[in-house]
PDB file of N, CA and C in Angstrom:
ATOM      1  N   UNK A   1       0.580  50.418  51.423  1.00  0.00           N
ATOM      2  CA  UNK A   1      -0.776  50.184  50.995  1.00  0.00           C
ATOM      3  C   UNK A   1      -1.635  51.333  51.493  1.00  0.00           C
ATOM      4  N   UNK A   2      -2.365  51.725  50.713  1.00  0.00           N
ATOM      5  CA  UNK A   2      -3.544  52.977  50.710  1.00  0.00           C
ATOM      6  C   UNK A   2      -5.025  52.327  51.474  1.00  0.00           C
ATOM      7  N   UNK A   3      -5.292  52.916  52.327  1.00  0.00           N
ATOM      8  CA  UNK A   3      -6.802  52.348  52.715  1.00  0.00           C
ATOM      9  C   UNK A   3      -8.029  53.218  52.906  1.00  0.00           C
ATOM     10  N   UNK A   4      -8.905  53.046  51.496  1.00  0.00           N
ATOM     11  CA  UNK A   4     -10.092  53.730  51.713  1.00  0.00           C
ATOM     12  C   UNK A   4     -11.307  53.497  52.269  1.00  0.00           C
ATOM     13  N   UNK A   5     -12.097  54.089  52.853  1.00  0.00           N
ATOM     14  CA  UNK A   5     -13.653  53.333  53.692  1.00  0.00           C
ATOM     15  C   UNK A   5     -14.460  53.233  52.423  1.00  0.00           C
ATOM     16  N   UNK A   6     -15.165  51.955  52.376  1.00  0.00           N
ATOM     17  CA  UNK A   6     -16.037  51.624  51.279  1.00  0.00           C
ATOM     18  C   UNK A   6     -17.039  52.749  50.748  1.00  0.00           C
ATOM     19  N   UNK A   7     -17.482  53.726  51.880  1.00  0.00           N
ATOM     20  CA  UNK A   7     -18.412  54.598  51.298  1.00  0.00           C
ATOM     21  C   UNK A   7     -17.419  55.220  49.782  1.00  0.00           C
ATOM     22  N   UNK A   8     -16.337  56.012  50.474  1.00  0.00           N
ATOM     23  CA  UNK A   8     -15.501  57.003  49.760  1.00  0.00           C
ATOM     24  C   UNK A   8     -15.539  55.402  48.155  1.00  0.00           C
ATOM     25  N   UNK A   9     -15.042  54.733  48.578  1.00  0.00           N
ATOM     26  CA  UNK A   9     -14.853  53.711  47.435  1.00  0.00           C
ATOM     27  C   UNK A   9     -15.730  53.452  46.220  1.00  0.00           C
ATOM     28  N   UNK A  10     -16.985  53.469  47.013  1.00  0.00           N
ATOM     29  CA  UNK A  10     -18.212  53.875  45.943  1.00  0.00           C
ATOM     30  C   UNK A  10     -18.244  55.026  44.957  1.00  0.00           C
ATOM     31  N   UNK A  11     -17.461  55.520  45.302  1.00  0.00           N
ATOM     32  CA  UNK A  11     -17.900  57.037  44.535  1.00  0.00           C
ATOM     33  C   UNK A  11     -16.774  57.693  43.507  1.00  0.00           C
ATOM     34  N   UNK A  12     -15.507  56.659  44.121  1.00  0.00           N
ATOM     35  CA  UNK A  12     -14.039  57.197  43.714  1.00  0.00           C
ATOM     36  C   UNK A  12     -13.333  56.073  43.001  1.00  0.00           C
ATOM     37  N   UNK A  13     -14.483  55.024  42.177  1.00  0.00           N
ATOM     38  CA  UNK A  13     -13.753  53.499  41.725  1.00  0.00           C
ATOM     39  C   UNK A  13     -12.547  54.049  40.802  1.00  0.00           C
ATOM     40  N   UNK A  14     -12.911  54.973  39.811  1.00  0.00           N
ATOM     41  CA  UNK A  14     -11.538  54.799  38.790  1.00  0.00           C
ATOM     42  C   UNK A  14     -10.250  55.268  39.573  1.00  0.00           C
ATOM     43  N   UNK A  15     -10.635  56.327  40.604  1.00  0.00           N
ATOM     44  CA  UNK A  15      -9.540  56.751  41.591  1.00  0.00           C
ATOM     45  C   UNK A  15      -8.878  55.646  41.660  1.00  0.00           C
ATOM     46  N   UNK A  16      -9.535  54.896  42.480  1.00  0.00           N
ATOM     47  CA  UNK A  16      -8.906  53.790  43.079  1.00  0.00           C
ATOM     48  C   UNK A  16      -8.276  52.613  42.005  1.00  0.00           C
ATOM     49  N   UNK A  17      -8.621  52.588  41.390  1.00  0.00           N
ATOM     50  CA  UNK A  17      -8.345  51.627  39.994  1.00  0.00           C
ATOM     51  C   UNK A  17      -6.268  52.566  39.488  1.00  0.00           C
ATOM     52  N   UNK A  18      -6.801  53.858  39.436  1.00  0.00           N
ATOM     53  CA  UNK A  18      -5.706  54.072  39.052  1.00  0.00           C
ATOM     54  C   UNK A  18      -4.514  53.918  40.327  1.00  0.00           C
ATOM     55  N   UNK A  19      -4.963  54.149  41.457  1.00  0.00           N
ATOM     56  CA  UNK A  19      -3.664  54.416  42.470  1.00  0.00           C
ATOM     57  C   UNK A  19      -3.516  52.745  42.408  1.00  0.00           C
ATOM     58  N   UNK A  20      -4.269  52.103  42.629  1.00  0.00           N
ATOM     59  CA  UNK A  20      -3.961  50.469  42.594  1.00  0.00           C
ATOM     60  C   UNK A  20      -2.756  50.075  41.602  1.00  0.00           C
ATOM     61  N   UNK A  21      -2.854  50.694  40.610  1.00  0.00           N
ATOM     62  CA  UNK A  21      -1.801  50.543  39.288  1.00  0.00           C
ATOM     63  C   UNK A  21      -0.938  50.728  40.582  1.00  0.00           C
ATOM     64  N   UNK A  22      -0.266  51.677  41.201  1.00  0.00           N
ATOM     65  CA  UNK A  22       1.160  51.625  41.754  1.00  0.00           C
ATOM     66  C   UNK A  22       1.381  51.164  43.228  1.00  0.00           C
ATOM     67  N   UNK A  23      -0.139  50.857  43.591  1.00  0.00           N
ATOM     68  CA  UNK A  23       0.117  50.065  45.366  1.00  0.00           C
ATOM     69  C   UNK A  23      -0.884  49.971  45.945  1.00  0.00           C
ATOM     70  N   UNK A  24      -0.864  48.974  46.431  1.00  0.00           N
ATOM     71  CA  UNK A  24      -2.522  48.042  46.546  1.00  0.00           C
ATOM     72  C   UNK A  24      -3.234  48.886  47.245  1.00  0.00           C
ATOM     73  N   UNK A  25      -4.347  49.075  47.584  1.00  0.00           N
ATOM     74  CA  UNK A  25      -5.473  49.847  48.171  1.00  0.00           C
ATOM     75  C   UNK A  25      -6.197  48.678  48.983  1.00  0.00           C
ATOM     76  N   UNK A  26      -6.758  49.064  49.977  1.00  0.00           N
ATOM     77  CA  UNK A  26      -7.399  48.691  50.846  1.00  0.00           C
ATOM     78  C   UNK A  26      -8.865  49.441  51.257  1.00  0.00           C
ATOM     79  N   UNK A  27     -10.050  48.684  51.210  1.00  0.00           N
ATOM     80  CA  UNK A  27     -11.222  49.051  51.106  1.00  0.00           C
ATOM     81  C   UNK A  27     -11.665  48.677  52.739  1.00  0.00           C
ATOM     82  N   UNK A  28     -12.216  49.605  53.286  1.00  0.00           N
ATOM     83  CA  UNK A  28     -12.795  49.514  55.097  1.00  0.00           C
ATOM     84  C   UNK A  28     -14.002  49.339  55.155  1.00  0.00           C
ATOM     85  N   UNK A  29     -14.692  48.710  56.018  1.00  0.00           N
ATOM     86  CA  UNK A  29     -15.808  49.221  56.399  1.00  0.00           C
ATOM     87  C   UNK A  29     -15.881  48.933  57.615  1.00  0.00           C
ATOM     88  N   UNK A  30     -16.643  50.285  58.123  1.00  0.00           N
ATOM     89  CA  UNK A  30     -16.521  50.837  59.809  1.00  0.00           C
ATOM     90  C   UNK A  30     -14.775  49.966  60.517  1.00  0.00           C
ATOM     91  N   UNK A  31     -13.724  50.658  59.593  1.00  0.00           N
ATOM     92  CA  UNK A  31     -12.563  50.564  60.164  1.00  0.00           C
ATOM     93  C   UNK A  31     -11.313  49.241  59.658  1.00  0.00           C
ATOM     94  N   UNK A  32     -12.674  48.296  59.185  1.00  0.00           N
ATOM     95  CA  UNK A  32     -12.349  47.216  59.239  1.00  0.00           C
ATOM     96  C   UNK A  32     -11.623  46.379  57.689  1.00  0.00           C
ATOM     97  N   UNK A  33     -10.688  46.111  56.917  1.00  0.00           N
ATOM     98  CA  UNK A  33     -10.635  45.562  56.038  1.00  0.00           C
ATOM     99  C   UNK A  33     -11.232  44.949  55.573  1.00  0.00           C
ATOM    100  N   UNK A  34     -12.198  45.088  54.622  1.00  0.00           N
ATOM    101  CA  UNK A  34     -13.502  44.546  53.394  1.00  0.00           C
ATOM    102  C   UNK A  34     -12.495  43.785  52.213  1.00  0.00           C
ATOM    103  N   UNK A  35     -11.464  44.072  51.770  1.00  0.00           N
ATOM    104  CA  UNK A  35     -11.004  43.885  50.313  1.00  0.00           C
ATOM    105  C   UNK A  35     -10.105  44.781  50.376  1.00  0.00           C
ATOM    106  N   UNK A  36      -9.347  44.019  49.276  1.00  0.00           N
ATOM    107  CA  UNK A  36      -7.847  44.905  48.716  1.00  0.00           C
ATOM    108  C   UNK A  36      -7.954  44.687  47.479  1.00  0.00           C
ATOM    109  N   UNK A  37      -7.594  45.887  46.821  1.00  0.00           N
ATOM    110  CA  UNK A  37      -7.409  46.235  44.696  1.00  0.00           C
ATOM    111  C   UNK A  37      -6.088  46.350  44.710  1.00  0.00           C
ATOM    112  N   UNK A  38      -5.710  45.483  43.822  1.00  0.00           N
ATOM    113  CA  UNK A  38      -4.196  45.453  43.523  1.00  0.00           C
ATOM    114  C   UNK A  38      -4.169  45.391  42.020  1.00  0.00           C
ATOM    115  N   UNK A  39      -3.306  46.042  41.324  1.00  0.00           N
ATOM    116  CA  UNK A  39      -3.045  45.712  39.983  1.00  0.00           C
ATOM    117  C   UNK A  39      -2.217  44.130  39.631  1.00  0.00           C
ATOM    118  N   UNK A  40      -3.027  43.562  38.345  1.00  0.00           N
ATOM    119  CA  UNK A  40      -3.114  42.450  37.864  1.00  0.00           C
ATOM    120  C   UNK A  40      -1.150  41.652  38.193  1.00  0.00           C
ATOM    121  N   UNK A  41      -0.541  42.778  37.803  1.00  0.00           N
ATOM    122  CA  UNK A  41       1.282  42.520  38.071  1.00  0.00           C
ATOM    123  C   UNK A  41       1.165  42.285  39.525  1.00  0.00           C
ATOM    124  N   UNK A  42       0.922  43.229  40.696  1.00  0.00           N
ATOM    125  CA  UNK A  42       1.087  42.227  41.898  1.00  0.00           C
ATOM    126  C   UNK A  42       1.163  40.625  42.107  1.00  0.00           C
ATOM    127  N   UNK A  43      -0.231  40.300  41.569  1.00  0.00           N
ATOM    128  CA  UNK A  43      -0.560  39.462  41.881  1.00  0.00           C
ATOM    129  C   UNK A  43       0.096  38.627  40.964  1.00  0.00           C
ATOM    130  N   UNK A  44       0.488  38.202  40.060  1.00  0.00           N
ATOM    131  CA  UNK A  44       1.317  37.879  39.109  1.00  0.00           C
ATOM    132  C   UNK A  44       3.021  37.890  39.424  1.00  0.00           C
ATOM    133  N   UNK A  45       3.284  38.838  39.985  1.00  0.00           N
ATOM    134  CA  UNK A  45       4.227  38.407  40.572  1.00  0.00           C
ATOM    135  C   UNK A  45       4.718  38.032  42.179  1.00  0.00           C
ATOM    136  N   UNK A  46       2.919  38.106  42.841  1.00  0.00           N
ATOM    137  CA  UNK A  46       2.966  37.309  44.125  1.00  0.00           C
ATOM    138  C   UNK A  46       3.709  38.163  45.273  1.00  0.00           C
ATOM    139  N   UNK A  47       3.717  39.673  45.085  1.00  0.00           N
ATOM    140  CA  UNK A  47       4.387  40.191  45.686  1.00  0.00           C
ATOM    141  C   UNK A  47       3.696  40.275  47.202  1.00  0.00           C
ATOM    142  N   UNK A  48       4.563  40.375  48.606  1.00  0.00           N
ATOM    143  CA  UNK A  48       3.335  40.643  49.675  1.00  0.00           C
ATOM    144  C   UNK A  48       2.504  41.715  49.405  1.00  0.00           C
ATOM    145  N   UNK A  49       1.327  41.896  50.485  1.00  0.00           N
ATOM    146  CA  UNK A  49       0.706  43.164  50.608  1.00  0.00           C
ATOM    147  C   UNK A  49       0.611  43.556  51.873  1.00  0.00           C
ATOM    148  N   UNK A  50       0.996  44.677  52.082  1.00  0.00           N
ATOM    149  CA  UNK A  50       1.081  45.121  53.726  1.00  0.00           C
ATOM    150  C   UNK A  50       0.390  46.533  54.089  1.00  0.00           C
ATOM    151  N   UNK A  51       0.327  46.334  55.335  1.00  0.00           N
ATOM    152  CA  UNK A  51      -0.472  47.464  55.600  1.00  0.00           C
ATOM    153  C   UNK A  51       0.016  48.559  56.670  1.00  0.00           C
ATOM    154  N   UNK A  52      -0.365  50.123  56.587  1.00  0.00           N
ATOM    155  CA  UNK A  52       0.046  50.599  57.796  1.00  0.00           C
ATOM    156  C   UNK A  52      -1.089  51.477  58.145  1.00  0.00           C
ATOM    157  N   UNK A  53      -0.876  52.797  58.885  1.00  0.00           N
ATOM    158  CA  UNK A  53      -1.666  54.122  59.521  1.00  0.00           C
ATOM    159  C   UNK A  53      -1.521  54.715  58.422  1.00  0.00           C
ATOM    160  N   UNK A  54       0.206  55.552  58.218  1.00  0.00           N
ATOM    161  CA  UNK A  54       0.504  56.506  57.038  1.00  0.00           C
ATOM    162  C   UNK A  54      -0.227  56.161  55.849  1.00  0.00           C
ATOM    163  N   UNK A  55      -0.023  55.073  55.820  1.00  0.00           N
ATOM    164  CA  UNK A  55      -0.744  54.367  54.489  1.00  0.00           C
ATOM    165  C   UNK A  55      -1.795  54.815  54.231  1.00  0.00           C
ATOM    166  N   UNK A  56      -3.154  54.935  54.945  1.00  0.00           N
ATOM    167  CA  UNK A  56      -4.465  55.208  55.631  1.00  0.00           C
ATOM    168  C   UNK A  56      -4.286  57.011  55.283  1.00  0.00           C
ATOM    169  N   UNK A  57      -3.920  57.218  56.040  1.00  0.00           N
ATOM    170  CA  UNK A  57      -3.827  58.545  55.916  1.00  0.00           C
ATOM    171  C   UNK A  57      -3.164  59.497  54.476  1.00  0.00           C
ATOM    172  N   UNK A  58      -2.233  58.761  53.828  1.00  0.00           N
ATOM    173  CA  UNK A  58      -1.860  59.434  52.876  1.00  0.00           C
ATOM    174  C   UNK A  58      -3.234  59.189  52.022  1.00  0.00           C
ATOM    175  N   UNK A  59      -4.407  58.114  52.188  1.00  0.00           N
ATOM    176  CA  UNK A  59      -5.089  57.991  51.045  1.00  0.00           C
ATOM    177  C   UNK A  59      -5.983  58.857  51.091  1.00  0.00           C
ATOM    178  N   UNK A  60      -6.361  58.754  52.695  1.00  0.00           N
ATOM    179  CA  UNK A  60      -7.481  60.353  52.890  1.00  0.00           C
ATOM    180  C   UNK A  60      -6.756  61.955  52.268  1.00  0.00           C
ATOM    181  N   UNK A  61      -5.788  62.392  52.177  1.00  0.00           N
ATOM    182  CA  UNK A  61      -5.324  63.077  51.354  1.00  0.00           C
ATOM    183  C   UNK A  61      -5.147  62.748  49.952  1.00  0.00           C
ATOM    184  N   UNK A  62      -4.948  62.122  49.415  1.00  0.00           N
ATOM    185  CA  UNK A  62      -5.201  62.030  47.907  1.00  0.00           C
ATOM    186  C   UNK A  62      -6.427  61.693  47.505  1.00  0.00           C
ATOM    187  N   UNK A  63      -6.791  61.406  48.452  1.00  0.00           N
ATOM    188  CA  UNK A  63      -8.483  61.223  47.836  1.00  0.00           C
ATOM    189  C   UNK A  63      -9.076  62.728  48.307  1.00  0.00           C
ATOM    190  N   UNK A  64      -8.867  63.400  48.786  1.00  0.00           N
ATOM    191  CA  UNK A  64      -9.315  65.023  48.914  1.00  0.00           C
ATOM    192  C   UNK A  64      -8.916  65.905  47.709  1.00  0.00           C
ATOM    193  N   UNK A  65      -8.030  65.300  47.996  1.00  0.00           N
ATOM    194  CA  UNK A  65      -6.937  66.131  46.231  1.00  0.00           C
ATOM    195  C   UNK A  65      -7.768  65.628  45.154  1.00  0.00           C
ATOM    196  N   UNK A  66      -8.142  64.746  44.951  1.00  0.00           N
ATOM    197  CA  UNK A  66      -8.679  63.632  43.729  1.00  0.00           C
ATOM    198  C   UNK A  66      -9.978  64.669  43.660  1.00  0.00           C
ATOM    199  N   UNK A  67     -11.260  64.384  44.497  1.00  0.00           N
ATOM    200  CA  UNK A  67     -12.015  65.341  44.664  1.00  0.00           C
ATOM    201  C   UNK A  67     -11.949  66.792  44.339  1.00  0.00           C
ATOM    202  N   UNK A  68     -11.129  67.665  44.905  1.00  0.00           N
ATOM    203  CA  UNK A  68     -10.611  69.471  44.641  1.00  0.00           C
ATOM    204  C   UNK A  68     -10.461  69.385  42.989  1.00  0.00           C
ATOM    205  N   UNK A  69      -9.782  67.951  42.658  1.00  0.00           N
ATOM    206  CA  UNK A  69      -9.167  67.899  41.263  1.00  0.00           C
ATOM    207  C   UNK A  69     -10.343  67.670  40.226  1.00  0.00           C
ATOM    208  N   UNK A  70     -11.039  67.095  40.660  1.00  0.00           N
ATOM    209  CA  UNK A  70     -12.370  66.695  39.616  1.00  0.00           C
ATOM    210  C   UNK A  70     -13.669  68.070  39.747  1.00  0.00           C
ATOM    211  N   UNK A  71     -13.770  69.110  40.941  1.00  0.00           N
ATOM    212  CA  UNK A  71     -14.475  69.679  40.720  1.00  0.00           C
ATOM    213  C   UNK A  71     -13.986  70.919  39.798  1.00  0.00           C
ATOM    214  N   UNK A  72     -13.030  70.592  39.133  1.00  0.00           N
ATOM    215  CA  UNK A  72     -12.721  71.889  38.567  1.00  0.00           C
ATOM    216  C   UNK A  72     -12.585  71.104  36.784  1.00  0.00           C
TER     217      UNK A  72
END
C-alpha cells in the first residue's frame, strides 16, 4: 500500500485514482491515516489492505515522478 499526506492528495487526485487501480493508497494527515482509495475490485473481492514504510516512501517517489512528468 502507497501512502500519501492529504495536502499532496489534494492536488494529485487522478494520480492517485490511477495508482489505486493497482494498490490501495493511503491518505495522511500530519502522519496519521485519514482514508484509503482502493479500486472498486479490491473491495469486491474483499481482499486485505496492509500497510508499510517502503510503501510510504515508494509513493513520495512516484509522486515526484508524477509531478517532473506533468510539467513537461
Amino acid at each position: 500500500m502507497t501512502s500519501v499526506p492529504l495536502h499532496r492528495a489534494r492536488a494529485s487526485l487522478s494520480w492517485i485514482i490511477e495508482c489505486a487501480a493497482t494498490y490501495p493508497v493511503t491518505l495522511t494527515r500530519n502522519g496519521q491515516a485519514v482514508a484509503v482509495v482502493v479500486s472498486p475490485s479490491t473491495v469486491q473481492r474483499g481482499q486485505p489492505i496492509t500497510s508499510d514504510v517502503r510503501s510510504a516512501v515508494r509513493a513520495d517517489l512516484l509522486h515526484a515522478l508524477y509531478l517532473l512528468d506533468a510539467e513537461h
